[in-house]
Protein backbone atom coordinates (compact mmCIF):
# COMPACT_ATOMS: atom_id res chain seq x y z
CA UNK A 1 0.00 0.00 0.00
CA UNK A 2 1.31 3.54 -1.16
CA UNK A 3 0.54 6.30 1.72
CA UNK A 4 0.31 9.31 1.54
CA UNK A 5 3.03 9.83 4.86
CA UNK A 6 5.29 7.37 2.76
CA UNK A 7 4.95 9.27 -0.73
CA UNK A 8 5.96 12.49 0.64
CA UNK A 9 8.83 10.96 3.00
CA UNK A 10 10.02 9.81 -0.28
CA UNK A 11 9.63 12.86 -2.09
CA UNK A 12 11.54 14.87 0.81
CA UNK A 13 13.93 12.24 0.66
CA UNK A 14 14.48 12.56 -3.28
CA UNK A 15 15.05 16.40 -3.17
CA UNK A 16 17.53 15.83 -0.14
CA UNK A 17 19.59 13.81 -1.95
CA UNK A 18 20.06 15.74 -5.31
CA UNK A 19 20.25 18.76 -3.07
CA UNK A 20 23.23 16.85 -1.60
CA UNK A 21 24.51 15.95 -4.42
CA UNK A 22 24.91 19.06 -6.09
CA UNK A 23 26.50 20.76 -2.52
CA UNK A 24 29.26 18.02 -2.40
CA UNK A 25 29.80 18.67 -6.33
CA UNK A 26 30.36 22.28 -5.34
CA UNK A 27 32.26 22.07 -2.10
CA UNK A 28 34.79 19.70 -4.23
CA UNK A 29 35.81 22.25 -6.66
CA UNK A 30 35.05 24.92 -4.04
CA UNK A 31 37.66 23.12 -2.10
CA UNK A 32 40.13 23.13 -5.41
CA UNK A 33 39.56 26.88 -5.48
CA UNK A 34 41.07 27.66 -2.38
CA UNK A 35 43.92 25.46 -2.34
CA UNK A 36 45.31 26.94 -5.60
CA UNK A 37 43.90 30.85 -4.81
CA UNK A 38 44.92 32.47 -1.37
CA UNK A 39 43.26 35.15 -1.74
CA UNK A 40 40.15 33.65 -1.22
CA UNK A 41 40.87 32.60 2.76
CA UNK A 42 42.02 36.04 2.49
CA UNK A 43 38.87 37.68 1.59
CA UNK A 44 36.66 35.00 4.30
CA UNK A 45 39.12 36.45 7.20
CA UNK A 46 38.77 40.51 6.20
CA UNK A 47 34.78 39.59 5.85
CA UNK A 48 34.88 38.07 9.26
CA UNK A 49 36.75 40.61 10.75
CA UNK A 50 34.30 43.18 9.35
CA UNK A 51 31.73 41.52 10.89
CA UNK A 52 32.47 41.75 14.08
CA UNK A 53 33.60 45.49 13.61
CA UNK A 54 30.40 46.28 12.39
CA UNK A 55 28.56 44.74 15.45
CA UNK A 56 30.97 46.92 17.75
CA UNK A 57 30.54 50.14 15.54
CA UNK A 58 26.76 49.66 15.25
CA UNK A 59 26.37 49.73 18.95
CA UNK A 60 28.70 52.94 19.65
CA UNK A 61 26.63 55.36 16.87
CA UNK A 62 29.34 55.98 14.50
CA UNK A 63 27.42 55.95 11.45
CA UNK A 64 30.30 57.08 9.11
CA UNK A 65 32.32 54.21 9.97
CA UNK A 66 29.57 51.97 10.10
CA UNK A 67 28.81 52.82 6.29
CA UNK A 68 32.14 52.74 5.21
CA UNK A 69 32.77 49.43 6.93
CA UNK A 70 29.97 48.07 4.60
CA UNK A 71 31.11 49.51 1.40
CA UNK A 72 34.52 47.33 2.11
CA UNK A 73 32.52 44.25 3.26
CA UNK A 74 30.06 44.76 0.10
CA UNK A 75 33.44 45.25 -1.94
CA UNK A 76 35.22 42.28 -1.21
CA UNK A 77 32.57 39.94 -1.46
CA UNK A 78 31.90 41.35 -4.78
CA UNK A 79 35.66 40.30 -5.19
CA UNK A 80 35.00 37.21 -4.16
CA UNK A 81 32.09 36.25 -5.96
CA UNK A 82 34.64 37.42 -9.75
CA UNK A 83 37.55 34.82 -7.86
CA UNK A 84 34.82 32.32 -7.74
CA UNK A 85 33.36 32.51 -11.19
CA UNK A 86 36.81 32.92 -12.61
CA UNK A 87 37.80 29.83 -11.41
CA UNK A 88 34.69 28.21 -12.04
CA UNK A 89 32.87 27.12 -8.70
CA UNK A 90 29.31 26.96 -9.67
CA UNK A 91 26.46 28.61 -7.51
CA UNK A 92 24.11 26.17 -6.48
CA UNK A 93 21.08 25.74 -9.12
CA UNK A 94 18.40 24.97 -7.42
CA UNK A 95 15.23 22.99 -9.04
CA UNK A 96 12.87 25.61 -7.09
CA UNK A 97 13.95 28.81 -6.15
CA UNK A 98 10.85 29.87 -4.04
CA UNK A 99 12.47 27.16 -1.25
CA UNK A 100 15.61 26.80 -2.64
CA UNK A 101 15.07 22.93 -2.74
CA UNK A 102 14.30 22.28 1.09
CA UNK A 103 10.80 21.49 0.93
CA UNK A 104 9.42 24.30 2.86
CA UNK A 105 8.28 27.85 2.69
CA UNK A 106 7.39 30.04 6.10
CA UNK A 107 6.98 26.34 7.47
CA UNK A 108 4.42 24.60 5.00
CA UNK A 109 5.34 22.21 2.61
CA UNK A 110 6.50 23.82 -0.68
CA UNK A 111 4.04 22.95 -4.00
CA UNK A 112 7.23 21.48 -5.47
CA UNK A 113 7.32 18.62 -2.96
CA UNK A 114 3.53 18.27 -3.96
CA UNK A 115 4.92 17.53 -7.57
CA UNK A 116 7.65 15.69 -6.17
CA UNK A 117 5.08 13.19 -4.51
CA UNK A 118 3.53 12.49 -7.53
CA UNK A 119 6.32 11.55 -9.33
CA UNK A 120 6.66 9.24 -6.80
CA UNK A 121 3.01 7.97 -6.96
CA UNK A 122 2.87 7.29 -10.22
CA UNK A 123 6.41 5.35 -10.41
CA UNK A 124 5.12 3.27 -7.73
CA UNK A 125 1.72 2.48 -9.52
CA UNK A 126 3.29 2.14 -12.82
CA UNK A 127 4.62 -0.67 -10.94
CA UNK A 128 1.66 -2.40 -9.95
CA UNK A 129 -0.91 -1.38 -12.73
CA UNK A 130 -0.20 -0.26 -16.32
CA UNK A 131 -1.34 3.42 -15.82
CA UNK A 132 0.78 4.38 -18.81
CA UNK A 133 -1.56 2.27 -21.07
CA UNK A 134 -4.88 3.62 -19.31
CA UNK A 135 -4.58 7.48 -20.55
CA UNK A 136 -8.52 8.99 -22.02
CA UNK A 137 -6.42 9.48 -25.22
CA UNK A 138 -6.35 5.41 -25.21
CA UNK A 139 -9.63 4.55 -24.32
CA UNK A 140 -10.93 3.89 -28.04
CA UNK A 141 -14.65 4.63 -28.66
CA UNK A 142 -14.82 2.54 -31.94
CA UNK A 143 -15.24 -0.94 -30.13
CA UNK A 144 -18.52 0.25 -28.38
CA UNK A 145 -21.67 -0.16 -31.38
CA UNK A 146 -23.26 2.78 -32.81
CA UNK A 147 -26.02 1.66 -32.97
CA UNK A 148 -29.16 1.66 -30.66
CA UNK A 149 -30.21 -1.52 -29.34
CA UNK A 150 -33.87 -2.57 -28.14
CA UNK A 151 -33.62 -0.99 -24.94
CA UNK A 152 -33.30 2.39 -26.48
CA UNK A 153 -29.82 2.49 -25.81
CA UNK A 154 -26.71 3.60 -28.15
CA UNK A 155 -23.37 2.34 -26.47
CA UNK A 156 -21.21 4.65 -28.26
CA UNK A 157 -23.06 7.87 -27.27
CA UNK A 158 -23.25 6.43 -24.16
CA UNK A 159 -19.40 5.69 -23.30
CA UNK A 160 -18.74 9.00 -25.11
CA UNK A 161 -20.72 10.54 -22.23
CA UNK A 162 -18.60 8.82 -19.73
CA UNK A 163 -15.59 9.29 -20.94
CA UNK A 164 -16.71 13.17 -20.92
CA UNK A 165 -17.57 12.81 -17.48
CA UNK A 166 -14.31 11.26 -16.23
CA UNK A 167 -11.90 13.80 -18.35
CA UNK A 168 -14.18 16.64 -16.59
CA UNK A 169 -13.79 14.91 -13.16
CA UNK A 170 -10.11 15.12 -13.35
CA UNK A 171 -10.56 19.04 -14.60
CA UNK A 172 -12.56 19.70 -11.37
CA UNK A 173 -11.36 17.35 -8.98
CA UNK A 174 -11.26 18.45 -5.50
CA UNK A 175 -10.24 16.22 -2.57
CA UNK A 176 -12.82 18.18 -0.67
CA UNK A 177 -15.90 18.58 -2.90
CA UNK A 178 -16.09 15.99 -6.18
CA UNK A 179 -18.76 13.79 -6.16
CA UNK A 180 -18.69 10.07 -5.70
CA UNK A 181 -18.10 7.20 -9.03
CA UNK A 182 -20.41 4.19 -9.41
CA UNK A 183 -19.38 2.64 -12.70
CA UNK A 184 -21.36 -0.73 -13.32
CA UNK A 185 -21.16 -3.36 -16.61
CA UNK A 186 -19.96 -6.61 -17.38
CA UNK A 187 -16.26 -7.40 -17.79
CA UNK A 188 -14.52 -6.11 -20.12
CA UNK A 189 -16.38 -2.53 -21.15
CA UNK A 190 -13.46 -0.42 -20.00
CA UNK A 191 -14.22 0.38 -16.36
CA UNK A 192 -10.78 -0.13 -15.53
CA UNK A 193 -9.30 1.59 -18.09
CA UNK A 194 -11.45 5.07 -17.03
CA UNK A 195 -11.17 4.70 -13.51
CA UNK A 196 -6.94 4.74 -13.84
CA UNK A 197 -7.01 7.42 -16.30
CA UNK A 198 -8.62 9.29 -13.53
CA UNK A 199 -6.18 8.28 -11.03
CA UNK A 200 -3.18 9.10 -13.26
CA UNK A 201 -4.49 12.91 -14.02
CA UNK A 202 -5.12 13.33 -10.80
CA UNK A 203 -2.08 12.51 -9.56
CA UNK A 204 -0.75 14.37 -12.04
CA UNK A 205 -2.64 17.24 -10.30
CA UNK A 206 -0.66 16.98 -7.35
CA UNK A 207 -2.96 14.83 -5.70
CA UNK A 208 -2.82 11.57 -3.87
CA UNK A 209 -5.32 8.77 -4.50
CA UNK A 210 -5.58 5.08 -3.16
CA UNK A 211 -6.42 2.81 -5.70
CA UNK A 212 -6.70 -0.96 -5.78
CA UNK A 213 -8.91 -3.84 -6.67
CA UNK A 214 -11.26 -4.87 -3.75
CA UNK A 215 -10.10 -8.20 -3.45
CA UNK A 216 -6.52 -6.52 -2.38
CA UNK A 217 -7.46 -4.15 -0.48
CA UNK A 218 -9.80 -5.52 1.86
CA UNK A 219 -7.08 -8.79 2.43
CA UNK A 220 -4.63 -6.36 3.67
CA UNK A 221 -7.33 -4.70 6.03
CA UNK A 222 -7.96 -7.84 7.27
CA UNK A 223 -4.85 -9.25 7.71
CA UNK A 224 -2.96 -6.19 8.95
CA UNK A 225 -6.22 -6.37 11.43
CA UNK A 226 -5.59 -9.65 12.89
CA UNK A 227 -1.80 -9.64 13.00
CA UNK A 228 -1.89 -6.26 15.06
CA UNK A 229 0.52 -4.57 13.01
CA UNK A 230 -1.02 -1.52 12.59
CA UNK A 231 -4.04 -0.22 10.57
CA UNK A 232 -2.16 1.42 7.29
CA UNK A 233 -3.66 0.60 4.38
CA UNK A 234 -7.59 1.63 6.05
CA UNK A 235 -6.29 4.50 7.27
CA UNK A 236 -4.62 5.51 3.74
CA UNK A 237 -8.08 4.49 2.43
CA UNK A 238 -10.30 6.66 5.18
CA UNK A 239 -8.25 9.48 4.62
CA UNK A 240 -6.51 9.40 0.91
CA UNK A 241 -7.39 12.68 -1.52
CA UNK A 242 -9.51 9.41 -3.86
CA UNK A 243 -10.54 6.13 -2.98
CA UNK A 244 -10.65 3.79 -6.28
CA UNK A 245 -12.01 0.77 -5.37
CA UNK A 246 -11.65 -1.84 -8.30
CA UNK A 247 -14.07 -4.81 -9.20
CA UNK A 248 -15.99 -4.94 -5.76
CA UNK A 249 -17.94 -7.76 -5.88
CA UNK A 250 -15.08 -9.91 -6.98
CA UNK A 251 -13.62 -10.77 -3.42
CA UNK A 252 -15.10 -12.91 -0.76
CA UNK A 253 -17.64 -11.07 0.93
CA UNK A 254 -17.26 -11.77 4.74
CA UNK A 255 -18.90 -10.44 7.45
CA UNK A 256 -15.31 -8.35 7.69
CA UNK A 257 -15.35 -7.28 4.24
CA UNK A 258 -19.12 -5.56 4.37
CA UNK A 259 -18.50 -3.96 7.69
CA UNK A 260 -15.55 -2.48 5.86
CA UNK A 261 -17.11 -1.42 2.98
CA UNK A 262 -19.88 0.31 5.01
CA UNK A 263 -17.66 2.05 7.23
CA UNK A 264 -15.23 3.55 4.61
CA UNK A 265 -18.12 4.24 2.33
CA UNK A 266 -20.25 6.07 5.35
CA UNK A 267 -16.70 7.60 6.61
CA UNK A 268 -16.06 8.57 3.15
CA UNK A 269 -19.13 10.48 2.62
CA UNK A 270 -19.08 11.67 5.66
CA UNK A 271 -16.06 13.82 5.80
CA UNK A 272 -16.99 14.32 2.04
CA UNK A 273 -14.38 12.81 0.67
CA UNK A 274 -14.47 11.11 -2.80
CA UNK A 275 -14.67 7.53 -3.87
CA UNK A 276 -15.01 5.89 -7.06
CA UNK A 277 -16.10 2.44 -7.00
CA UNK A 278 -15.97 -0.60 -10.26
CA UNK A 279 -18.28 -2.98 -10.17
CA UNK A 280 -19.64 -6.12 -12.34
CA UNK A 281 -22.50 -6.16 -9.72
CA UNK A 282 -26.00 -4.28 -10.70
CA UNK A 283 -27.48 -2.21 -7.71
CA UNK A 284 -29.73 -4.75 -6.52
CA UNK A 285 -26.76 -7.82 -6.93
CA UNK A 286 -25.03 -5.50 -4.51
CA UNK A 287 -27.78 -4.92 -2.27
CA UNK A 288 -27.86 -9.03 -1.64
CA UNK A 289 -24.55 -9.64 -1.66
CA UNK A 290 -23.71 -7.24 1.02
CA UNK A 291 -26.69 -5.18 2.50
CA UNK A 292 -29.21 -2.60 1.74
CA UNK A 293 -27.72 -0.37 3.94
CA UNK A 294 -24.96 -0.06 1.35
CA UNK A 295 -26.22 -0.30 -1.89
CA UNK A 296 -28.68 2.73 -0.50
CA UNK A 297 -25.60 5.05 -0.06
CA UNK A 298 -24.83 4.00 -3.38
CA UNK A 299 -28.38 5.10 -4.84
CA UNK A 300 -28.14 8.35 -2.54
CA UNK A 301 -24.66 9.49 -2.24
CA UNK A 302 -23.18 8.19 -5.88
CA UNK A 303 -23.21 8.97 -9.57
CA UNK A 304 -23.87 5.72 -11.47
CA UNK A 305 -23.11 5.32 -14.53
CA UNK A 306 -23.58 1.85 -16.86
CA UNK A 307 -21.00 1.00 -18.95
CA UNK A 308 -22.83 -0.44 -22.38
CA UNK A 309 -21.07 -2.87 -25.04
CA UNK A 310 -18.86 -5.80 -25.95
CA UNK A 311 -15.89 -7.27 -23.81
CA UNK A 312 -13.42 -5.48 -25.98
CA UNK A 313 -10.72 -8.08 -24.25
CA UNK A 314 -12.32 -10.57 -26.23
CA UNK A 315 -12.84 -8.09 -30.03
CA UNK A 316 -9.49 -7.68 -29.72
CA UNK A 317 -8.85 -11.31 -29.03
CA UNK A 318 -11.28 -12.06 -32.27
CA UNK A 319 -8.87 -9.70 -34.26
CA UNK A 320 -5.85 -11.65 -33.29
């Protein structure tokens, strides 16, 4: 499970290093500098010197000496800073000049540790799920039929409405405010596909969702429940910027895994916090497998939308 504490402790960790990286590079010639120009250590002891001149003169009034005592110290290190390009010690480039690379500004974390963090998120998905594959610029409409079938029903306008839908959600999405994601339909119609082109734009956004397949995620509950080691992965899911749930209805529902579901569904919408959920399961398949009590904050709290077509797995499959 990737948390949120753990994808920014990376992502401090990341700039720390290069940071270091790039100070060692320049104390190393820095170093070189010195040893072959004397007039550098020469320069640091006047400057020092000044300093503590200045503190003295400061404090007795003399503001004619105290002025011309910073002309010299402005002077030298004006000298110093020609000695240093001349012999080519580099200043210290920083990725982000509003913190100068340490994460923080006026003690809250700086938005270029939020990008930082995503970086991270997505190279650790990318790991686990092919996000790079599942982009709205992928998701091809021409394997859902134009045509309307006896229900009244066209499954190409249709998925071109949802694909609208989820492009906009990633647009809008606020951690705080966007609405809650029912997708339902048989294998197969792209529900996956959607639902991590979402999570990749929004991560892209500088955002940090928790995304996994129900089966996974609700084993990991349980056993990080039983083996008292802690309670990560629900607390990443109570309290991540999006909950993606994938394929509920595909794990064993227990008597753990509904009390689950209920709680971080009710917690969810509670503290308004967004989930999208994938399903195979229609509303009332969901009501029996795990209660009414859920499937009504589905009806009342979520957006459905049904997913119309042919398993494009198995067109493309047929093609081959």
């Amino acid at each position: 499970m990737i948390t949120k504490e753990a994808t920014y402790k990376k992502a401090f960790e990341n700039k720390a290093q290069r940071l270091k990286a790039k100070t060692q590079k320049r104390e190393a010639v820095l170093k070189a500098a010195y040893l072959a120009e004397p007039r550098l250590s020469e320069i640091d002891q006047k400057l020092s010197n000044i300093g503590s001149t200045i503190a003295i003169t400061a404090l007795s009034g003399n503001s004619d000496k105290l002025e011309a005592l910073k002309k010299q110290s402005v002077a030298l290190t004006a000298e110093k800073t020609a000695l240093l390009k001349k012999m080519g010690v580099p200043d210290i480039e920083y990725e982000c000049e509003k913190c100068s690379d340490t994460g923080f500004i006026s003690g809250k974390i700086c938005d270029c540790i939020k990008r930082e963090a995503a970086f991270v998120m997505i190279t650790e998905l990318s790991r686990e799920m092919p996000l790079g594959e599942s982009k709205f610029e992928s998701f091809d409409l021409k394997y859902y039929p134009d045509k309307t079938d006896e229900n009244g029903e066209n499954p190409r306008r249709r998925m071109t409405s949802v694909l609208k839908l989820c492009r906009e959600y990633v647009i809008n999405f606020d951690p705080n405010s966007s609405k809650n994601l029912l997708f339902m339909g048989s294998a197969g119609l792209g529900k996956t596909h959607l639902t991590l082109a979402i999570v990749s734009g929004v991560i892209e956004k500088g955002f940090l969702p928790v995304y996994g397949s129900a089966e996974n995620l609700f084993s990991r509950i349980e056993a990080e429940k039983f083996s008292g080691e802690g309670k990560g992965t629900y607390e990443a899911m109570l309290n991540c910027d999006l909950l993606v749930i994938d394929d509920l209805g595909a794990e064993m529902a227990t008597a753990f895994t509904k009390s689950a579901l209920y709680n971080l569904v009710n917690t969810r919408i509670l503290t308004r916090k967004p989930t999208i959920i994938n399903t195979n399961l229609s509303l009332k398949e969901i009501e029996t497998k795990y209660s009414a009590r859920i499937s009504s904050r589905f009806i009342g709290e979520y957006e459905w939308n049904k997913f119309l077509g042919v398993d494009i797995r198995q067109q493309k499959l047929l093609k081959k």
